[in-house]
C-alpha atoms as a PDB file:
ATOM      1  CA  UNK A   1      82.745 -80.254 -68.681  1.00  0.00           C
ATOM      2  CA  UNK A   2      78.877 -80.215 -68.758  1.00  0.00           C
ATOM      3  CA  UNK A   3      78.336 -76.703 -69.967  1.00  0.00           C
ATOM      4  CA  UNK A   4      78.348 -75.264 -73.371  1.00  0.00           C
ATOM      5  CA  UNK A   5      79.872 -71.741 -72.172  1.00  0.00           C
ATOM      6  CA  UNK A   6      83.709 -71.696 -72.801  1.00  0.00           C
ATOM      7  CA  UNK A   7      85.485 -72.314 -69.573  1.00  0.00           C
ATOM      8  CA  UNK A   8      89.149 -70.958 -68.176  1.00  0.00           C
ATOM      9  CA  UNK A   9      91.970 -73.147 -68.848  1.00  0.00           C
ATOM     10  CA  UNK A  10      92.517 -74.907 -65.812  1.00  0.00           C
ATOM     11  CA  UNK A  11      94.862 -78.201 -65.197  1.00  0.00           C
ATOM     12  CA  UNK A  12      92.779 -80.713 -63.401  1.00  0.00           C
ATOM     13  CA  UNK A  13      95.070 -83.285 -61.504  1.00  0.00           C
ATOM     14  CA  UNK A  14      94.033 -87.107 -60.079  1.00  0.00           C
ATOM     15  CA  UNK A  15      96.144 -88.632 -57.376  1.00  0.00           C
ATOM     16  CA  UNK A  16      96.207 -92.585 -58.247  1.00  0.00           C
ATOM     17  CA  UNK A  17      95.816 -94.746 -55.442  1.00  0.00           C
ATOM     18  CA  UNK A  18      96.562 -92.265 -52.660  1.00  0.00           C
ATOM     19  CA  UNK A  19      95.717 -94.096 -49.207  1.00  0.00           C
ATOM     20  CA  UNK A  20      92.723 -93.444 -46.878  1.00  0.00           C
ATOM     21  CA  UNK A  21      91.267 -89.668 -47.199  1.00  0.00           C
ATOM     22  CA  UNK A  22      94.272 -87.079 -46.171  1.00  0.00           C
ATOM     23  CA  UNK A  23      92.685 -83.492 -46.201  1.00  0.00           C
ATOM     24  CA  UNK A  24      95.279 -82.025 -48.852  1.00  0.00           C
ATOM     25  CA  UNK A  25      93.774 -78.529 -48.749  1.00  0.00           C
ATOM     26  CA  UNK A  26      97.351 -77.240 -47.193  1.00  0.00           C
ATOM     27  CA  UNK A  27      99.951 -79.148 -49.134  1.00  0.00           C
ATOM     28  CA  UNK A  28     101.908 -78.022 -52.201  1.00  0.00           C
ATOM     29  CA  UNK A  29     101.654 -80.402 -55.466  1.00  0.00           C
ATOM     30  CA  UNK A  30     104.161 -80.411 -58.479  1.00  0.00           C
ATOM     31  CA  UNK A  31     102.646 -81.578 -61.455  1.00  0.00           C
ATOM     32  CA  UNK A  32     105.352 -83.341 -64.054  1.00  0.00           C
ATOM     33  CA  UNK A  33     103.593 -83.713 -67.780  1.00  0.00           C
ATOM     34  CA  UNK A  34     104.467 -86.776 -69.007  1.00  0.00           C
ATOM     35  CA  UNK A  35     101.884 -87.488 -72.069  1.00  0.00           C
ATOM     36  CA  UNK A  36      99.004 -85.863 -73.626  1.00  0.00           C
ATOM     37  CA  UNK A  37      95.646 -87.789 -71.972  1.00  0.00           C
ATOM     38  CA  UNK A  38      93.303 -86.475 -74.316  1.00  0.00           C
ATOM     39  CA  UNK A  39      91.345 -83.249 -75.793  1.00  0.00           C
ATOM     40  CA  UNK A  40      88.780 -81.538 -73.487  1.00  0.00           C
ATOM     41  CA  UNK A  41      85.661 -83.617 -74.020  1.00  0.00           C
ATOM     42  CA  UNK A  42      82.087 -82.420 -72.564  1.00  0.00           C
ATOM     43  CA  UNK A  43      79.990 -84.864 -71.470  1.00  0.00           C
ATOM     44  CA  UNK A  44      76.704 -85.446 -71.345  1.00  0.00           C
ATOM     45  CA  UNK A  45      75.574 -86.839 -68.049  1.00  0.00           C
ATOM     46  CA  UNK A  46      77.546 -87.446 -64.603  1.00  0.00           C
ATOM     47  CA  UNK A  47      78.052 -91.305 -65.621  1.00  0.00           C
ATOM     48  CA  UNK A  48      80.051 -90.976 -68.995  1.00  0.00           C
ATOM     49  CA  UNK A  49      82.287 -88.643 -66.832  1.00  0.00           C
ATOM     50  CA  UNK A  50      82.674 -91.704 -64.422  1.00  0.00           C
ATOM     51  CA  UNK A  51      83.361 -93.943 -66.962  1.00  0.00           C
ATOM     52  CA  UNK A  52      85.927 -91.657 -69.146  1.00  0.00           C
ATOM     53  CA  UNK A  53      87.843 -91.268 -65.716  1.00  0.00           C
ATOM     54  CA  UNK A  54      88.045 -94.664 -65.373  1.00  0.00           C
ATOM     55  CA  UNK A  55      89.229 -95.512 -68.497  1.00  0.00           C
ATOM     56  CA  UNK A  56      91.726 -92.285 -67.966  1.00  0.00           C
ATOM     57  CA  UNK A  57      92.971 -94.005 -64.740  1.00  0.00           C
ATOM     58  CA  UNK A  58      93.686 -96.967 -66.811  1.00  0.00           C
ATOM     59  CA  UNK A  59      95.455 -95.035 -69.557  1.00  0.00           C
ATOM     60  CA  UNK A  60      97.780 -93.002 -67.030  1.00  0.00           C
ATOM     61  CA  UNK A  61      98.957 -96.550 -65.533  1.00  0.00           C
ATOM     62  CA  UNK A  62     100.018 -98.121 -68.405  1.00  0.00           C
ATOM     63  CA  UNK A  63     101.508 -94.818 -69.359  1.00  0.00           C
ATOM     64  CA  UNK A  64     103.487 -94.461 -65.821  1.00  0.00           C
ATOM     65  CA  UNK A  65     103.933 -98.396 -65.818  1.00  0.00           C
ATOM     66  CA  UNK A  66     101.460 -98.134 -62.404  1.00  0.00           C
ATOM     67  CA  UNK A  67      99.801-100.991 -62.607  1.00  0.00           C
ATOM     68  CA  UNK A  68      99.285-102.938 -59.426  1.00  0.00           C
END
């Protein structure tokens, strides 16, 4: 989130390690919750976004025992 204006709940959903670049835009998706990730944060530039989603990535694998 980058603005200050409250925004719609919404579930926003990554897809680790998902091969090559499949247009999904017609498929169906069931979403499982497994563990809390963290509070809605708002960021302040483009590149701490990057970075938390990294270290999200990171957080969900060791959660889902993903690691490669």
């Amino acid at each position: 989130t980058f603005e200050d204006q409250p925004v719609p709940a919404r579930i926003e959903a990554y897809i680790i390690d998902l091969p090559g670049d499949p247009d999904l835009s017609s498929q169906s998706a069931r979403l499982e919750f497994v563990e809390f990730q963290r509070p809605e944060l708002r960021f302040p530039s483009i590149q701490t976004l990057i970075d938390q989603i990294h270290l999200d990535i990171q957080r969900s694998r060791e959660v889902l025992n993903h690691d490669r």
